[in-house]
C-alpha atoms as a PDB file:
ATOM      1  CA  UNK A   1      14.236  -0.265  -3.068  1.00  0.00           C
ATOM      2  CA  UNK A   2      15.721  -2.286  -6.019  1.00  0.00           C
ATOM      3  CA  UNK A   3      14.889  -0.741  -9.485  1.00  0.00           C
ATOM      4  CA  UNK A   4      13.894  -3.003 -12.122  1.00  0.00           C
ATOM      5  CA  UNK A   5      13.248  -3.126 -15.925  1.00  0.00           C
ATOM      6  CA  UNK A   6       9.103  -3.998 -15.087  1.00  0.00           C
ATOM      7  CA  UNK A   7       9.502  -0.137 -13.009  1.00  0.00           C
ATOM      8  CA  UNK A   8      10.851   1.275 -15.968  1.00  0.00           C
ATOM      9  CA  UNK A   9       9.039   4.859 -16.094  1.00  0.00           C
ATOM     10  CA  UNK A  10       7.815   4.697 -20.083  1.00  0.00           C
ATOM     11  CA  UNK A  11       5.579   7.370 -20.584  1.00  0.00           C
ATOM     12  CA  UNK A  12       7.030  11.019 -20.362  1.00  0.00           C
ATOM     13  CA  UNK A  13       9.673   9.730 -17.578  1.00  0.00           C
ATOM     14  CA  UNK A  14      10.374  13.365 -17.043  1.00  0.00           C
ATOM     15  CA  UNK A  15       7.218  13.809 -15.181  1.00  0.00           C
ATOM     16  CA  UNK A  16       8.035  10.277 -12.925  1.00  0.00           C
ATOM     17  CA  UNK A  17      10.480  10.006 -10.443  1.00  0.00           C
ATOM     18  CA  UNK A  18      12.575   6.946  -8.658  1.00  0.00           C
ATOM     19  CA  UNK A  19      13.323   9.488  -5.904  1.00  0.00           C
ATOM     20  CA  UNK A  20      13.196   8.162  -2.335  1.00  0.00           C
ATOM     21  CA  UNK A  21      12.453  11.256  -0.653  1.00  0.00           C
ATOM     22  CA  UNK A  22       9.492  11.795  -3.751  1.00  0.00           C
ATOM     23  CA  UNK A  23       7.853   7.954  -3.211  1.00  0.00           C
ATOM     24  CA  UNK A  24       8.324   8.447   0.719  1.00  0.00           C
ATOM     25  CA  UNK A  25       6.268  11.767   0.291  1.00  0.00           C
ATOM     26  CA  UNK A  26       3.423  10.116  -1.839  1.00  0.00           C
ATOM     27  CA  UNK A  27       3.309   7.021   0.449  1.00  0.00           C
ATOM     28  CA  UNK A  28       2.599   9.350   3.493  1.00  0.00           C
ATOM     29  CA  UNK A  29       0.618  11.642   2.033  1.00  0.00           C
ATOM     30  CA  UNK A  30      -1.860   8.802   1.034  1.00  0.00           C
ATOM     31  CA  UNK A  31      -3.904   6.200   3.012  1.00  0.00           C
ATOM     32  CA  UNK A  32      -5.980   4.258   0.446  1.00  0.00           C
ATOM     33  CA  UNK A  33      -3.443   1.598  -1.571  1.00  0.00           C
ATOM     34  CA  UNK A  34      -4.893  -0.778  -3.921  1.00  0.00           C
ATOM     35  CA  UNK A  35      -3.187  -4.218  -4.081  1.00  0.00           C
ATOM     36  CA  UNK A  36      -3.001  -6.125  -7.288  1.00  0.00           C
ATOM     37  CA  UNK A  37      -2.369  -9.990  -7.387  1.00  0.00           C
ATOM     38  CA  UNK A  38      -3.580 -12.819  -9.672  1.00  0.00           C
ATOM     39  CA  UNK A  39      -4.359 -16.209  -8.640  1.00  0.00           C
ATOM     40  CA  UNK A  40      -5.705 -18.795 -11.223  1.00  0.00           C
ATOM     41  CA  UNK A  41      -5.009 -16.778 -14.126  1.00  0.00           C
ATOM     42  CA  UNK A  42      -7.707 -14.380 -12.458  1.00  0.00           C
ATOM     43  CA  UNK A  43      -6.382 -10.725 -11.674  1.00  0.00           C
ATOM     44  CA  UNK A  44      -7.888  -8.959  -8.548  1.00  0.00           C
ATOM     45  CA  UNK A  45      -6.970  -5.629  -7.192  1.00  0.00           C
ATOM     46  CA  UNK A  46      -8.683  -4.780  -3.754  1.00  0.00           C
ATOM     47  CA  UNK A  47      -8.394  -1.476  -2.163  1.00  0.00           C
ATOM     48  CA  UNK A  48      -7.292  -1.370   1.777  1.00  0.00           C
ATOM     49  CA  UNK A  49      -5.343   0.982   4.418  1.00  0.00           C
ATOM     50  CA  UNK A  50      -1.854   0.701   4.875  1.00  0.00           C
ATOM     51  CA  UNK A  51       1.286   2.484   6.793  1.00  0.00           C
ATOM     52  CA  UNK A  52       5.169   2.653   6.279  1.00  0.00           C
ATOM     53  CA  UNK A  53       8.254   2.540   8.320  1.00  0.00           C
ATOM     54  CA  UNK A  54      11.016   3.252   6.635  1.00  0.00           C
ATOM     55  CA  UNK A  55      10.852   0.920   2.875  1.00  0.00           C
ATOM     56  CA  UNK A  56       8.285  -1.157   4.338  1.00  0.00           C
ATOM     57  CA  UNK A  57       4.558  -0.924   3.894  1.00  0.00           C
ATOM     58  CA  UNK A  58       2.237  -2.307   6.071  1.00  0.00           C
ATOM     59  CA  UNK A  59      -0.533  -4.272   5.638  1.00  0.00           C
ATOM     60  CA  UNK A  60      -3.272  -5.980   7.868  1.00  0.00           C
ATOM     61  CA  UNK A  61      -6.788  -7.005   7.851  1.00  0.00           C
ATOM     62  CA  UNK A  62      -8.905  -9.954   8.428  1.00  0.00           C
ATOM     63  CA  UNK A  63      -7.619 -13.271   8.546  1.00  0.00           C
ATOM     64  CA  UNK A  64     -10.829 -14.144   6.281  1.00  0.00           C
ATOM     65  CA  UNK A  65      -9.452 -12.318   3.561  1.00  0.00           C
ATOM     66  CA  UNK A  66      -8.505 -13.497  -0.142  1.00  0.00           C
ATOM     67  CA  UNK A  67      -6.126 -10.995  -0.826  1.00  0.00           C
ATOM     68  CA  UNK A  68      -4.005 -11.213   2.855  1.00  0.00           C
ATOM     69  CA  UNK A  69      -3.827 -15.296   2.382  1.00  0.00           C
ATOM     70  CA  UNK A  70      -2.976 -15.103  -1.168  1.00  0.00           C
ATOM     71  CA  UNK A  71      -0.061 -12.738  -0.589  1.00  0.00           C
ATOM     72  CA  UNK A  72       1.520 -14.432   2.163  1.00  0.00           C
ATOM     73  CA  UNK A  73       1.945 -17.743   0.017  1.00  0.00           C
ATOM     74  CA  UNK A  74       4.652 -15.204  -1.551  1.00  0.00           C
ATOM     75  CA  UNK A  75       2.644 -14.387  -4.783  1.00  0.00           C
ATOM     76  CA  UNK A  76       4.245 -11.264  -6.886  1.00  0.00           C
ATOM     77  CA  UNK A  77       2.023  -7.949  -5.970  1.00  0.00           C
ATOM     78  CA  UNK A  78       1.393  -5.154  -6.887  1.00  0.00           C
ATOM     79  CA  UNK A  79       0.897  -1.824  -4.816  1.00  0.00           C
ATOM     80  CA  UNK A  80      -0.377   1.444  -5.835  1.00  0.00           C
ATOM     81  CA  UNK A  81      -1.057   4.601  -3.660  1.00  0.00           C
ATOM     82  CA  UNK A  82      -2.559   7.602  -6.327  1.00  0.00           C
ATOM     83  CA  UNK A  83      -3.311  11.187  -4.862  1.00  0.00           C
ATOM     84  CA  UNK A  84      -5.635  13.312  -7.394  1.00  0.00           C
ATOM     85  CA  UNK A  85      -4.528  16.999  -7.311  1.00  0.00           C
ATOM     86  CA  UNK A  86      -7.101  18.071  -9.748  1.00  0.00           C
ATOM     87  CA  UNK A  87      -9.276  17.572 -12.391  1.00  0.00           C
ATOM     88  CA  UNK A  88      -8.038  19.034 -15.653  1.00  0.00           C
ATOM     89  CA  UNK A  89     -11.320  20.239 -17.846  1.00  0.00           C
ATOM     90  CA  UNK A  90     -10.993  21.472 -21.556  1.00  0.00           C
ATOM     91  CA  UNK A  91     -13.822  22.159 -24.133  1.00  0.00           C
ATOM     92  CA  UNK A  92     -13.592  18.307 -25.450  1.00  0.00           C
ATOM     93  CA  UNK A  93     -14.062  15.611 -23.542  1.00  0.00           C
ATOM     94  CA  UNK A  94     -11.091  13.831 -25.466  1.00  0.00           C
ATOM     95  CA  UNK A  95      -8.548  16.306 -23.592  1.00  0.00           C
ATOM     96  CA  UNK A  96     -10.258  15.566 -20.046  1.00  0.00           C
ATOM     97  CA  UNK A  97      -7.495  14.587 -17.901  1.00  0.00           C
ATOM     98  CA  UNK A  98      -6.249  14.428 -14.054  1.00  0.00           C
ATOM     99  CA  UNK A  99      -3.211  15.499 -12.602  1.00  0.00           C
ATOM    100  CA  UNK A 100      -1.575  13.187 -10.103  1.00  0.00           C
ATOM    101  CA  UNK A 101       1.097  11.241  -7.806  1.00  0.00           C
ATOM    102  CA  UNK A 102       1.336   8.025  -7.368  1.00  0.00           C
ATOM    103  CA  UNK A 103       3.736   5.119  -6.786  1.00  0.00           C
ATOM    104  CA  UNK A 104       3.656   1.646  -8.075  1.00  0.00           C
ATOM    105  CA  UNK A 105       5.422  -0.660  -6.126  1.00  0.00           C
ATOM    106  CA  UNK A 106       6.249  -4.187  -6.960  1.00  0.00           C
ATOM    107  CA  UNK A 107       6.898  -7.026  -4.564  1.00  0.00           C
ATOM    108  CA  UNK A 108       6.764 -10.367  -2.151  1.00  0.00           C
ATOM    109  CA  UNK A 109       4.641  -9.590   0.875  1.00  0.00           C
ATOM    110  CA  UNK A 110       5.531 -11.476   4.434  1.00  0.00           C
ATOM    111  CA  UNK A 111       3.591 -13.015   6.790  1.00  0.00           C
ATOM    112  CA  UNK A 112       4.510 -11.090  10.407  1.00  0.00           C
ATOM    113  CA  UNK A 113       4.049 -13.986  12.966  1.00  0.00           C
ATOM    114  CA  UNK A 114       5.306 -12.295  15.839  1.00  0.00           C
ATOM    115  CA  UNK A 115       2.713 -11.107  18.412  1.00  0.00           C
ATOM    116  CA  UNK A 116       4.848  -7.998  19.118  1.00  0.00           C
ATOM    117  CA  UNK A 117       5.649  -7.147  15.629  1.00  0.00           C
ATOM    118  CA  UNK A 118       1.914  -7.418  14.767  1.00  0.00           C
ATOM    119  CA  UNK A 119       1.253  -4.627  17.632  1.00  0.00           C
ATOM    120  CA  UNK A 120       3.692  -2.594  16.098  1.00  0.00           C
ATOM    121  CA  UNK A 121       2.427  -2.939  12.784  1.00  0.00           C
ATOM    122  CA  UNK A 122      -1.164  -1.598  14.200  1.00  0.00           C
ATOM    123  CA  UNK A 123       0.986   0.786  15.230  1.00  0.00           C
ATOM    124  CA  UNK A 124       2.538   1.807  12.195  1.00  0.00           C
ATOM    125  CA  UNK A 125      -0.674   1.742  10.362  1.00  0.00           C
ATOM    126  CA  UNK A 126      -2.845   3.899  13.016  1.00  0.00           C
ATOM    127  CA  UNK A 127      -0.353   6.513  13.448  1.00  0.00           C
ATOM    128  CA  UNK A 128       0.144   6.950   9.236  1.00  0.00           C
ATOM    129  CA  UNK A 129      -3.781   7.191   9.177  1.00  0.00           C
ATOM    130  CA  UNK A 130      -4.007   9.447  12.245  1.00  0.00           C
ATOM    131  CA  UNK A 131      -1.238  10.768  13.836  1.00  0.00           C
ATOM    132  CA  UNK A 132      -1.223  10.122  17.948  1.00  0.00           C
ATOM    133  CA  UNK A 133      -4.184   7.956  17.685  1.00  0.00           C
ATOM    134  CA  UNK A 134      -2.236   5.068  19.325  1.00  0.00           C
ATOM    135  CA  UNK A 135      -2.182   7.242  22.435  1.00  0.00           C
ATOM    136  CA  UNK A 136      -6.176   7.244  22.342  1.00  0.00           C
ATOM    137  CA  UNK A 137      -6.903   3.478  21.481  1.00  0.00           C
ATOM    138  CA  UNK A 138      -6.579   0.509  23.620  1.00  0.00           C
ATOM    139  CA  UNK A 139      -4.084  -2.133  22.055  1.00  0.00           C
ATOM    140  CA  UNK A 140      -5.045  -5.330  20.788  1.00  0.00           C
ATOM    141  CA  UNK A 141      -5.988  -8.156  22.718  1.00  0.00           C
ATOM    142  CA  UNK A 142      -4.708 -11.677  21.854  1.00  0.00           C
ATOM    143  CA  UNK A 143      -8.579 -12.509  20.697  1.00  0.00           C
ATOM    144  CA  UNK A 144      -8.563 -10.061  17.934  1.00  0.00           C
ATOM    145  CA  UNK A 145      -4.668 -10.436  17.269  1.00  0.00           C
ATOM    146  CA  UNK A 146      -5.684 -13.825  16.291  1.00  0.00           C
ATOM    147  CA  UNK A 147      -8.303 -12.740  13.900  1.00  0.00           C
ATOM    148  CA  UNK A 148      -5.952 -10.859  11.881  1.00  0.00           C
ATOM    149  CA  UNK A 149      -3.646 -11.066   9.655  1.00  0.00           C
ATOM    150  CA  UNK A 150      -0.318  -8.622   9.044  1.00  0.00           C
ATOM    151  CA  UNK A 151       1.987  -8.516   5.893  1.00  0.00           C
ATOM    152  CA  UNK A 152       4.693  -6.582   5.026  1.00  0.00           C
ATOM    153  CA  UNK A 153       7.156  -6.160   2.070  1.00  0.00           C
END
């Protein structure tokens, strides 16, 4: 992880942290990311499923889709995983708030190419949604392999 002016915490940086062991915890506590990227001058953030191993996050979905051939031309993105812990009420709506986690991570997303590498990215992914559901699916076959596509950063 390589900690830049844009990840700057701003706002009360005493409640943020650039922890590995705090981001890791977030990351695997959570399943729903939503990617940002901008093409044309147009911003578009799409929620999807991911995994990690180790400081890479996994992403895959259908080789159809904007947001996977966008990001493997090597656009910048943007990733963010957000757990609600609860909904903070008071007797004005002005001090309505949320508390929260969440990490924002900034990057250059790669193409995976490699047939076995794209198994083990299914991999990655099924197991952080499910733990031991690889064990209780069949694997890919080339067919849908092909139909795919599989990014990492």
């Amino acid at each position: 992880m390589t900690l830049t002016k844009r990840a700057e915490l701003r706002r009360i940086p005493d409640r943020g942290s650039r922890e590995r062991e705090t981001i890791n915890q977030i990351l695997d506590a959570g399943f729903l990311a939503h990617v940002g990227f901008c093409v044309a001058g147009q911003p578009f953030v799409i929620p999807t499923l991911y995994g990690r191993d180790e400081e890479k996050l996994y992403l895959h979905g259908s080789a159809a889709s904007r947001m996977l051939r966008e990001l493997e031309t090597g656009i910048p993105a943007c990733v963010t995983v957000t757990l609600v812990d609860g909904l903070v009420l008071a007797r004005s709506a002005f001090d309505h708030s949320m508390n929260y986690r969440s990490v924002v991570a900034f990057g250059i997303a790669r193409k995976i190419a490699d047939a076995e590498q794209r198994i083990r990215s299914l991999r990655v992914i099924s197991e952080h949604l499910i733990a031991g559901r690889w064990q209780e699916i069949r694997e890919p076959n080339e067919k849908e392999l092909k139909r795919q596509r599989f990014l990492n950063s």
